[in-house]
C-alpha atoms as a PDB file:
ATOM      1  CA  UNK A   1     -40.337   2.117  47.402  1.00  0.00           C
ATOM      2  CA  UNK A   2     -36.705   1.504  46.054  1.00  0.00           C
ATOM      3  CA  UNK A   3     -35.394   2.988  42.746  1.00  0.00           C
ATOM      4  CA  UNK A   4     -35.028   1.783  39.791  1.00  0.00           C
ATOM      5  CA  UNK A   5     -31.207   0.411  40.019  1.00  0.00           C
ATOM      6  CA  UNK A   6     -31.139   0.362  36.471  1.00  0.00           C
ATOM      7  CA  UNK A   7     -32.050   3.878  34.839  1.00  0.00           C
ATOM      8  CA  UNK A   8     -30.113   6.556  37.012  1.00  0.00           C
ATOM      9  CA  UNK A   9     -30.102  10.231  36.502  1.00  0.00           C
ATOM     10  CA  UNK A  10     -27.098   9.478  34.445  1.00  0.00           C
ATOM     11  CA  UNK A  11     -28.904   7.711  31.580  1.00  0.00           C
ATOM     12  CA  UNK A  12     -31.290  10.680  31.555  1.00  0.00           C
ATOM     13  CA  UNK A  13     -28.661  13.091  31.259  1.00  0.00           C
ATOM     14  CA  UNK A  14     -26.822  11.549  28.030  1.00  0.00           C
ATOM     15  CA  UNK A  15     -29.840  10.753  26.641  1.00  0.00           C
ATOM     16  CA  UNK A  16     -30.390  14.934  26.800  1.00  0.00           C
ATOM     17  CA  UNK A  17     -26.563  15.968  25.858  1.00  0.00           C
ATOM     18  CA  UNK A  18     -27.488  13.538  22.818  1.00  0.00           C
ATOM     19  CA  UNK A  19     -30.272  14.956  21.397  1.00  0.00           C
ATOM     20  CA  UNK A  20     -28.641  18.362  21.984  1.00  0.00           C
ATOM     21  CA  UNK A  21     -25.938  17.388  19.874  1.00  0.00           C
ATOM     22  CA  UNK A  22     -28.218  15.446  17.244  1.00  0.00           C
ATOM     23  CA  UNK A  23     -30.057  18.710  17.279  1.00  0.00           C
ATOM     24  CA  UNK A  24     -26.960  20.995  16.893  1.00  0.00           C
ATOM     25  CA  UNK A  25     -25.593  18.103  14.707  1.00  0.00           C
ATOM     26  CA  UNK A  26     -28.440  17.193  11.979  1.00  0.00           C
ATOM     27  CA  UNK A  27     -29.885  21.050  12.393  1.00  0.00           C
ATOM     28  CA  UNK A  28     -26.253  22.663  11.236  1.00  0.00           C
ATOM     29  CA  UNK A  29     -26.221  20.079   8.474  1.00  0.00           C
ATOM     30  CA  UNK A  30     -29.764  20.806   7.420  1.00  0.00           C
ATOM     31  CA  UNK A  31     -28.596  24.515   7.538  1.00  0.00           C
ATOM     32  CA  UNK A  32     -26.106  24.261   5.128  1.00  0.00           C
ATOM     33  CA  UNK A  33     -27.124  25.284   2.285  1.00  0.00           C
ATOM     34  CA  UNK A  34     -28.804  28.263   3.192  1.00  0.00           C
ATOM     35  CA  UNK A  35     -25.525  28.967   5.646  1.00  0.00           C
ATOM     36  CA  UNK A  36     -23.274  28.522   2.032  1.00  0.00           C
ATOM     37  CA  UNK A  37     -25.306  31.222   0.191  1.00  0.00           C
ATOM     38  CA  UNK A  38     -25.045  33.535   3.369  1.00  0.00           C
ATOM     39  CA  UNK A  39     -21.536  33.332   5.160  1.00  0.00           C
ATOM     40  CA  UNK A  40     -19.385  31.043   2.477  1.00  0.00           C
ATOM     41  CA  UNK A  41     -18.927  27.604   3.065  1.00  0.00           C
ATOM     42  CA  UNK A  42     -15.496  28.212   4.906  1.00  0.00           C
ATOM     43  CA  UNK A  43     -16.905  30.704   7.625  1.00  0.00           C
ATOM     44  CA  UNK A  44     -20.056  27.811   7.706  1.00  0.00           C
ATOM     45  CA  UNK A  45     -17.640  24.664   8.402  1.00  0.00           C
ATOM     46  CA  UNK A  46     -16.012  26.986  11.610  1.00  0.00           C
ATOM     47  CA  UNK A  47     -19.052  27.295  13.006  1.00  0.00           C
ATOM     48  CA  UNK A  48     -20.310  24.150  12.454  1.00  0.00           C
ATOM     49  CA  UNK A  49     -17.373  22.511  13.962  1.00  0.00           C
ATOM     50  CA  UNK A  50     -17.235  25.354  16.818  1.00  0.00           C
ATOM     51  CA  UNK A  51     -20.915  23.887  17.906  1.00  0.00           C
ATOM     52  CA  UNK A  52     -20.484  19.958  17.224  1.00  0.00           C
ATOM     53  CA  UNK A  53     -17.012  19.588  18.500  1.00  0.00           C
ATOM     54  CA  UNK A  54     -17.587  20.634  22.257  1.00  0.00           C
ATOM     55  CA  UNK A  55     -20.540  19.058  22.267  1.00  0.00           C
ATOM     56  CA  UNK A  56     -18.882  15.748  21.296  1.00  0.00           C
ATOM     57  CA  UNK A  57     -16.261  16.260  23.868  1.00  0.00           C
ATOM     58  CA  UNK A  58     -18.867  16.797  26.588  1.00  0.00           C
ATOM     59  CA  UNK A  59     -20.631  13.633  25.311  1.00  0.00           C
ATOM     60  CA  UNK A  60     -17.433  11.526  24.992  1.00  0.00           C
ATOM     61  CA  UNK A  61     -16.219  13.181  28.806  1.00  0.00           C
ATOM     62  CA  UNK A  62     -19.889  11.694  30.032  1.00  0.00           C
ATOM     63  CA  UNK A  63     -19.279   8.568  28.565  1.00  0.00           C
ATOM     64  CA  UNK A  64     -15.992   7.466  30.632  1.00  0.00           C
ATOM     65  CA  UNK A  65     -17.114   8.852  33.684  1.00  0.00           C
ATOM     66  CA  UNK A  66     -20.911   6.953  33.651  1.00  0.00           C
ATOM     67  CA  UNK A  67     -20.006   3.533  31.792  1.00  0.00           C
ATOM     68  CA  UNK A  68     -20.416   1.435  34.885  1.00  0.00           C
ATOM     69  CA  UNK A  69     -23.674   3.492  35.803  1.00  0.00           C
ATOM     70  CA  UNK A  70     -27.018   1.297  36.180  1.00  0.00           C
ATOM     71  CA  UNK A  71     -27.447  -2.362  36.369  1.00  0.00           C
ATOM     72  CA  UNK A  72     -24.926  -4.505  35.548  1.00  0.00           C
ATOM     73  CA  UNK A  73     -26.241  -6.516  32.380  1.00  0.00           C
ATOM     74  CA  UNK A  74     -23.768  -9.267  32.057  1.00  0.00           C
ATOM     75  CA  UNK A  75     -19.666  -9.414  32.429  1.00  0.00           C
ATOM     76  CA  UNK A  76     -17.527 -10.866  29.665  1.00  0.00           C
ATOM     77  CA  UNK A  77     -14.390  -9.034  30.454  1.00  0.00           C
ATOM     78  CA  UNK A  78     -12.613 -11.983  31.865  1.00  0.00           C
ATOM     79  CA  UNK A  79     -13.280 -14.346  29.123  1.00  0.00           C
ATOM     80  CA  UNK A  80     -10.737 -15.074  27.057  1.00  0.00           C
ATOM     81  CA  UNK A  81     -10.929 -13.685  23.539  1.00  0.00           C
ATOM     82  CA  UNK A  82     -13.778 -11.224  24.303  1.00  0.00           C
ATOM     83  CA  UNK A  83     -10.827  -8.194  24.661  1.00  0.00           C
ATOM     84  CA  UNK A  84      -9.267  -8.751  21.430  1.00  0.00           C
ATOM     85  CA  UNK A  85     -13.000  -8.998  19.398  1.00  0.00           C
ATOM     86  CA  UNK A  86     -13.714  -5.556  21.317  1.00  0.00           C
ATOM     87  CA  UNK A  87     -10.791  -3.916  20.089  1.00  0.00           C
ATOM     88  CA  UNK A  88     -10.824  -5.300  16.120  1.00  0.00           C
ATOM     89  CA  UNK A  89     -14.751  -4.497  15.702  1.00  0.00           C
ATOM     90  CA  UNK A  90     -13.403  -0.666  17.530  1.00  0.00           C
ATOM     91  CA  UNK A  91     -10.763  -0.769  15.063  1.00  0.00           C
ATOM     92  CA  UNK A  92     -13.201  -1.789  12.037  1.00  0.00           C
ATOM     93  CA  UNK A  93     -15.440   0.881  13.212  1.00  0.00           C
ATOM     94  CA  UNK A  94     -12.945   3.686  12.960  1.00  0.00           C
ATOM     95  CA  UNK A  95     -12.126   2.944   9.330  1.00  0.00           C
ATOM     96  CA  UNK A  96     -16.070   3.219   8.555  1.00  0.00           C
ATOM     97  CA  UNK A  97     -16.342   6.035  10.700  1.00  0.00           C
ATOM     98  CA  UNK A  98     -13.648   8.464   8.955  1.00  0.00           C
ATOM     99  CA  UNK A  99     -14.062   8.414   5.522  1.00  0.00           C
ATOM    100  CA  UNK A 100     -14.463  11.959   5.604  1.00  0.00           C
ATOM    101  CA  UNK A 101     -10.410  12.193   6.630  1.00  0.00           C
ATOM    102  CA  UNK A 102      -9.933  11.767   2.846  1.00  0.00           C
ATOM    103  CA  UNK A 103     -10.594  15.460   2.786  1.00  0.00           C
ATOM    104  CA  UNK A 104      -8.547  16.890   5.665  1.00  0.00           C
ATOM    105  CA  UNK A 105      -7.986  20.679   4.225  1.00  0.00           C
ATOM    106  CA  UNK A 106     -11.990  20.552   3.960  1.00  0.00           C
ATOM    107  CA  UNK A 107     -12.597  19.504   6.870  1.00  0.00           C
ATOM    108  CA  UNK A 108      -9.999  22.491   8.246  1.00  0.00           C
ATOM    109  CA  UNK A 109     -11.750  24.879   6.096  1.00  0.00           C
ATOM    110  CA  UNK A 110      -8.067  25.567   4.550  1.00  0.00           C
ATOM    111  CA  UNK A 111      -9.521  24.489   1.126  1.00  0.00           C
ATOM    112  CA  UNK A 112     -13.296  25.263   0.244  1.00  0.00           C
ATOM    113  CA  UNK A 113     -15.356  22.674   2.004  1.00  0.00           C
ATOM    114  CA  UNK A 114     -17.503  20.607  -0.669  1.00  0.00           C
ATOM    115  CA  UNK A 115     -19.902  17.746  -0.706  1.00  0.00           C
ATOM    116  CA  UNK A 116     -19.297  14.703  -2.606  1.00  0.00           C
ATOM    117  CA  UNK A 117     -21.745  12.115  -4.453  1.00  0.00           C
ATOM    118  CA  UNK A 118     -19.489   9.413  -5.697  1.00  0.00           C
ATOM    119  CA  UNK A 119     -19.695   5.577  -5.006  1.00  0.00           C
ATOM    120  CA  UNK A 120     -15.810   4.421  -5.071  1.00  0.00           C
ATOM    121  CA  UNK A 121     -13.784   2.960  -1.561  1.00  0.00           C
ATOM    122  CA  UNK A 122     -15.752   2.318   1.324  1.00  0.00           C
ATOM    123  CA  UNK A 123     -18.790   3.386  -0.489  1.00  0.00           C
ATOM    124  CA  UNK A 124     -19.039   0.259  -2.124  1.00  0.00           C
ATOM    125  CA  UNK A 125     -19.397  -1.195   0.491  1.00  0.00           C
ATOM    126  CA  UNK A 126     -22.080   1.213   1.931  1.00  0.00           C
ATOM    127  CA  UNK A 127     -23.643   4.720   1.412  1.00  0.00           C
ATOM    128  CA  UNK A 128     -23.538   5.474   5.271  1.00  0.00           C
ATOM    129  CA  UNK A 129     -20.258   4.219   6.183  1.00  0.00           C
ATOM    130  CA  UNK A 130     -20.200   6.456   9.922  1.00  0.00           C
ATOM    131  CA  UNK A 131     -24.164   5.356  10.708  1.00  0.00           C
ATOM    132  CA  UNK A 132     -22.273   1.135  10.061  1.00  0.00           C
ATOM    133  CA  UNK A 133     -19.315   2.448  12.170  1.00  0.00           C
ATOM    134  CA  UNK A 134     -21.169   3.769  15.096  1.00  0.00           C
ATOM    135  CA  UNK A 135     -23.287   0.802  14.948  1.00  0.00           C
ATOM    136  CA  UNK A 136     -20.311  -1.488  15.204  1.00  0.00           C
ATOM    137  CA  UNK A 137     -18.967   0.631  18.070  1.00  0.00           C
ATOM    138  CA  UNK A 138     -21.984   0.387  19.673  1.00  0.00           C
ATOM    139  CA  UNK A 139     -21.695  -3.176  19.544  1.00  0.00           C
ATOM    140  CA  UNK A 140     -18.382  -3.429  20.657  1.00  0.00           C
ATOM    141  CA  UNK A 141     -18.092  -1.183  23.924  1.00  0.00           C
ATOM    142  CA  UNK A 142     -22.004  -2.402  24.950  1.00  0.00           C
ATOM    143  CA  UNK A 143     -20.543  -5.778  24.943  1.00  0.00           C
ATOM    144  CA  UNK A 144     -17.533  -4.931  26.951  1.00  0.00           C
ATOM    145  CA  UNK A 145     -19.192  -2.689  29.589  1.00  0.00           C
ATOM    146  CA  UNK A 146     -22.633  -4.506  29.918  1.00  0.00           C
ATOM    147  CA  UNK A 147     -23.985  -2.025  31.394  1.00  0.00           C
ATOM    148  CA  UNK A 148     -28.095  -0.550  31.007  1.00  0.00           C
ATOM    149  CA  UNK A 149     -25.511   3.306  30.542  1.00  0.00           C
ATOM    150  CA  UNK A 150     -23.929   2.294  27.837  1.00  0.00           C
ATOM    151  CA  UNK A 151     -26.964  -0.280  26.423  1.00  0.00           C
ATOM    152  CA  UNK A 152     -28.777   3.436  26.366  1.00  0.00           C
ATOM    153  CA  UNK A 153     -26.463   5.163  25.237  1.00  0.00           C
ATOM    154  CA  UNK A 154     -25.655   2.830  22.483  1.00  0.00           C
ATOM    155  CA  UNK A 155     -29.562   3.007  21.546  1.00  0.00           C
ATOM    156  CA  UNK A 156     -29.313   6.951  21.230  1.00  0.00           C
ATOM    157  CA  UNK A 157     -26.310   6.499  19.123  1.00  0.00           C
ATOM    158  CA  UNK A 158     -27.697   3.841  16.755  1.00  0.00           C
ATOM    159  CA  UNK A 159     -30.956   6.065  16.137  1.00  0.00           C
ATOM    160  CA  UNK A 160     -29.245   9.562  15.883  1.00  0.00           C
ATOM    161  CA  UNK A 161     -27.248   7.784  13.337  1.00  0.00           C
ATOM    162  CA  UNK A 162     -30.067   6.177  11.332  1.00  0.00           C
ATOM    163  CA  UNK A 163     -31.738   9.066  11.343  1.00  0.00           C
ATOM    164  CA  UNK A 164     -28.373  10.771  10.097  1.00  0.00           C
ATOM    165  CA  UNK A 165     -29.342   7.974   7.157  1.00  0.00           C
ATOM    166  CA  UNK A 166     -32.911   9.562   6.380  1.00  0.00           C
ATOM    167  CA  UNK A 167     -31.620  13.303   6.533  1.00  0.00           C
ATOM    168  CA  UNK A 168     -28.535  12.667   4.399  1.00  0.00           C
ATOM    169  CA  UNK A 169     -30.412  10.946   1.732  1.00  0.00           C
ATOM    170  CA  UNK A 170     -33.025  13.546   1.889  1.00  0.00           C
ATOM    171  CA  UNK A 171     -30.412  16.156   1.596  1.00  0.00           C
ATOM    172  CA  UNK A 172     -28.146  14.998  -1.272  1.00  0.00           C
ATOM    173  CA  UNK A 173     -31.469  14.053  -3.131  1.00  0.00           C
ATOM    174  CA  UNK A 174     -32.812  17.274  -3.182  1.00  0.00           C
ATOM    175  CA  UNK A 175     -29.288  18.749  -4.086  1.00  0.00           C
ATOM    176  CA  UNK A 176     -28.433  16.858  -6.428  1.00  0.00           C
ATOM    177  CA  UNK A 177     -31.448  15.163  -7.638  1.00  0.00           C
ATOM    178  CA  UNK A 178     -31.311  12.880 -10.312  1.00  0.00           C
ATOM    179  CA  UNK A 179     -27.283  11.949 -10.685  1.00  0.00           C
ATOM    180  CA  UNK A 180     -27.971  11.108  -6.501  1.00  0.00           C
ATOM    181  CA  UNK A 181     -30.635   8.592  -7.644  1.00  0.00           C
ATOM    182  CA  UNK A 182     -28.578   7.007  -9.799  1.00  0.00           C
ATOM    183  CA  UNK A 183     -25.737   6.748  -7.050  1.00  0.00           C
ATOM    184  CA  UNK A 184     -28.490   5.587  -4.478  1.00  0.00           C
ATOM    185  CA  UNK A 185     -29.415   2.888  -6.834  1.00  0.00           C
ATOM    186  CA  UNK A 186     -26.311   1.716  -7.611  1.00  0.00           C
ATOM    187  CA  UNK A 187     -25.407   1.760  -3.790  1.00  0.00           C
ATOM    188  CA  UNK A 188     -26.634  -0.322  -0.470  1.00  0.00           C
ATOM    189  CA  UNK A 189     -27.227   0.857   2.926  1.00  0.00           C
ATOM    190  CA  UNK A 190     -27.037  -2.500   4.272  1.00  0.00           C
ATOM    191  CA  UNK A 191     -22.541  -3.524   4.117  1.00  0.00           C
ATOM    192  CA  UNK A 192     -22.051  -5.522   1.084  1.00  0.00           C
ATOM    193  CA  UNK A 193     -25.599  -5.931  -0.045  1.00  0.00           C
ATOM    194  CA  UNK A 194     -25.028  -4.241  -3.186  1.00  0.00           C
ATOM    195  CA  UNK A 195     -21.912  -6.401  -3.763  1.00  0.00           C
ATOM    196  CA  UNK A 196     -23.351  -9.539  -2.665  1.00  0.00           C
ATOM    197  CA  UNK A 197     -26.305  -8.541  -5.851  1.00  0.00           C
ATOM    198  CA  UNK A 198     -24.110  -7.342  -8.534  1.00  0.00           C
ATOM    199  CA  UNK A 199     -24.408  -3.341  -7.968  1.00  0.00           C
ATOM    200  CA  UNK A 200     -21.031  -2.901  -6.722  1.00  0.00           C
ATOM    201  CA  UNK A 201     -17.321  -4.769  -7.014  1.00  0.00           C
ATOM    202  CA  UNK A 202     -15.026  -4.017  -4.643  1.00  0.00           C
ATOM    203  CA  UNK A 203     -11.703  -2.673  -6.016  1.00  0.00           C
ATOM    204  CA  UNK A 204      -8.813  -3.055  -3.830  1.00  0.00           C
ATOM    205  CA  UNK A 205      -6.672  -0.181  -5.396  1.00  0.00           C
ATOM    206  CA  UNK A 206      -9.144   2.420  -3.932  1.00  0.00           C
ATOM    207  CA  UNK A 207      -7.961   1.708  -0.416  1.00  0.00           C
ATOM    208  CA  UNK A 208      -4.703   2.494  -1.380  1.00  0.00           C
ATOM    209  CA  UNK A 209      -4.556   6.027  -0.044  1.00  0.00           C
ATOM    210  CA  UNK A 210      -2.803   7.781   2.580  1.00  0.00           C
ATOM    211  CA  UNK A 211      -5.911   8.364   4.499  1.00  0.00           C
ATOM    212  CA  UNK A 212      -6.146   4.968   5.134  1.00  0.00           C
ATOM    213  CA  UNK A 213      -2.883   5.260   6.628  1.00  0.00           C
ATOM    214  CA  UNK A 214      -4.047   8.075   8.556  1.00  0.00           C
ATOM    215  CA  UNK A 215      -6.917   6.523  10.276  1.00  0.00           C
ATOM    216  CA  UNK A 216      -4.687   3.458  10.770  1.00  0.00           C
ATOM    217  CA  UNK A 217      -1.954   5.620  13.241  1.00  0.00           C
ATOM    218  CA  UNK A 218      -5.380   6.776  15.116  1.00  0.00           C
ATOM    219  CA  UNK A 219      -6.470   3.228  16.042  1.00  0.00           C
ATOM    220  CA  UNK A 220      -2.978   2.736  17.266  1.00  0.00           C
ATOM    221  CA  UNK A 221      -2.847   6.410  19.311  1.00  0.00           C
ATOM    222  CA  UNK A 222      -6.059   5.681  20.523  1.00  0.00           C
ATOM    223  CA  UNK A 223      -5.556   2.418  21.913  1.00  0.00           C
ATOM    224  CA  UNK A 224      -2.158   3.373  23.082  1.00  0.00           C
ATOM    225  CA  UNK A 225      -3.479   6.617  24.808  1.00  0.00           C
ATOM    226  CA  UNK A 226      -7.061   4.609  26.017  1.00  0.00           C
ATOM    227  CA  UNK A 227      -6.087   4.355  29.583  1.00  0.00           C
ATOM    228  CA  UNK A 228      -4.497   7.602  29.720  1.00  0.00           C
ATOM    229  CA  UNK A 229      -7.810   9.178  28.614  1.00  0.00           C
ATOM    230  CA  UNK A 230      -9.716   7.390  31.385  1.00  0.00           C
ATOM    231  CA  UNK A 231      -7.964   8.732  34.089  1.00  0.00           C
ATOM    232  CA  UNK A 232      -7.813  12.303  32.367  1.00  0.00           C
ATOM    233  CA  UNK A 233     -11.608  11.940  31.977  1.00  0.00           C
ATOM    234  CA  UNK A 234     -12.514  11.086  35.514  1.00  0.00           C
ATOM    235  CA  UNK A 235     -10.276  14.173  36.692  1.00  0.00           C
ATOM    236  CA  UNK A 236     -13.905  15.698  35.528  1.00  0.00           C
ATOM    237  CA  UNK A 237     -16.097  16.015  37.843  1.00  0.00           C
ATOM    238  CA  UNK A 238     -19.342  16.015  35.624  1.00  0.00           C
END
């Protein structure tokens, strides 16, 4: 009896490097409190970064070396158009992805490393701005590719990152209790539902900010550098 063409060993692999690092990931979050008490919220971001960066590297190496694994589910490639939607919703999904680059000395541990509960900027638009931007890269590079390795990884993505939704909630709520309610219910998971019913306005003048700027220059270094990092990647033999 044949194989299944579609589900290789490949699928099964990422589907095990991501729940190692939605394990690592969600666990070291979940951690953090207790870790803050313990070891100081500097010496707690290094380690949290030590464990969720290679594992994102590994993940992101897997990726470009497996995206044509499986069945081929459709191919939209050469229609015209298709390229340019790919790269605007990848673009769109960066600046949801990265609010967090507001805060680059945090995220370096150079200045104390805090959590926030405020509703200005992108959180207008949404309280889980990186689950909307995976979801839209998701979207995006499973169109592209159209293949069942990237539809499953996608799926792993999309969940680890609802998920993400539940646990941060849950976290921030029993942190910060009540002024996280009222931020919750002023707020939308859903993009622009809490606009679109009179919860939120947008105000432009809060995306005036460098970091904007910031995650702008990535999109352009990553698209520039895209097919350099393919052939980098597949220099790997994993």
């Amino acid at each position: 009896m044949m194989p299944n063409p579609w589900f290789t060993t490949s699928h099964s692999v990422m589907l095990g490097l991501q729940l190692a690092f939605a394990i690592a990931h969600s666990g070291g979050a979940a951690l953090r409190p207790w870790a803050e008490i313990h070891i100081g919220p500097r010496l707690y971001r290094i380690l949290f970064a030590l464990v969720s960066l290679p594992l994102a590297v590994i993940l992101i190496i897997y990726f470009f070396n497996h995206r044509y694994d499986g069945l081929q589910l459709w191919q939209v490639q050469a229609i015209p158009g298709v390229k340019a939607v790919v790269w605007v919703l990848s673009a769109i999904s960066f600046l949801f992805l990265y609010p967090a680059t507001f805060n680059l000395l945090e995220i370096a541990a150079i200045q104390k490393p805090q959590v926030y509960v405020y509703e200005i900027g992108i959180i207008r638009i949404t309280r889980h701005p990186q689950m909307v931007g995976q979801v839209i890269w998701c979207l995006a590079h499973t169109l592209w590719l159209g293949t069942t390795f990237t539809l499953v990884t996608s799926m792993g993505l999309v969940l680890h990152h609802l998920f993400g939704v539940w646990h941060g909630d849950r976290r921030l709520s029993n942190s910060y209790g009540e002024a996280f309610t009222a931020v919750k219910q002023r707020t939308s998971i859903i993009p622009f539902l809490a606009i679109l019913d009179g919860r939120q306005s947008l105000q432009g003048h809060e995306f005036l900010r460098p970091a904007y700027l910031g995650v702008a220059i990535f999109i352009f270094l990553l698209w520039w550098s895209h097919p350099l990092l393919i052939v980098g990647t597949s220099r790997i033999a994993w």
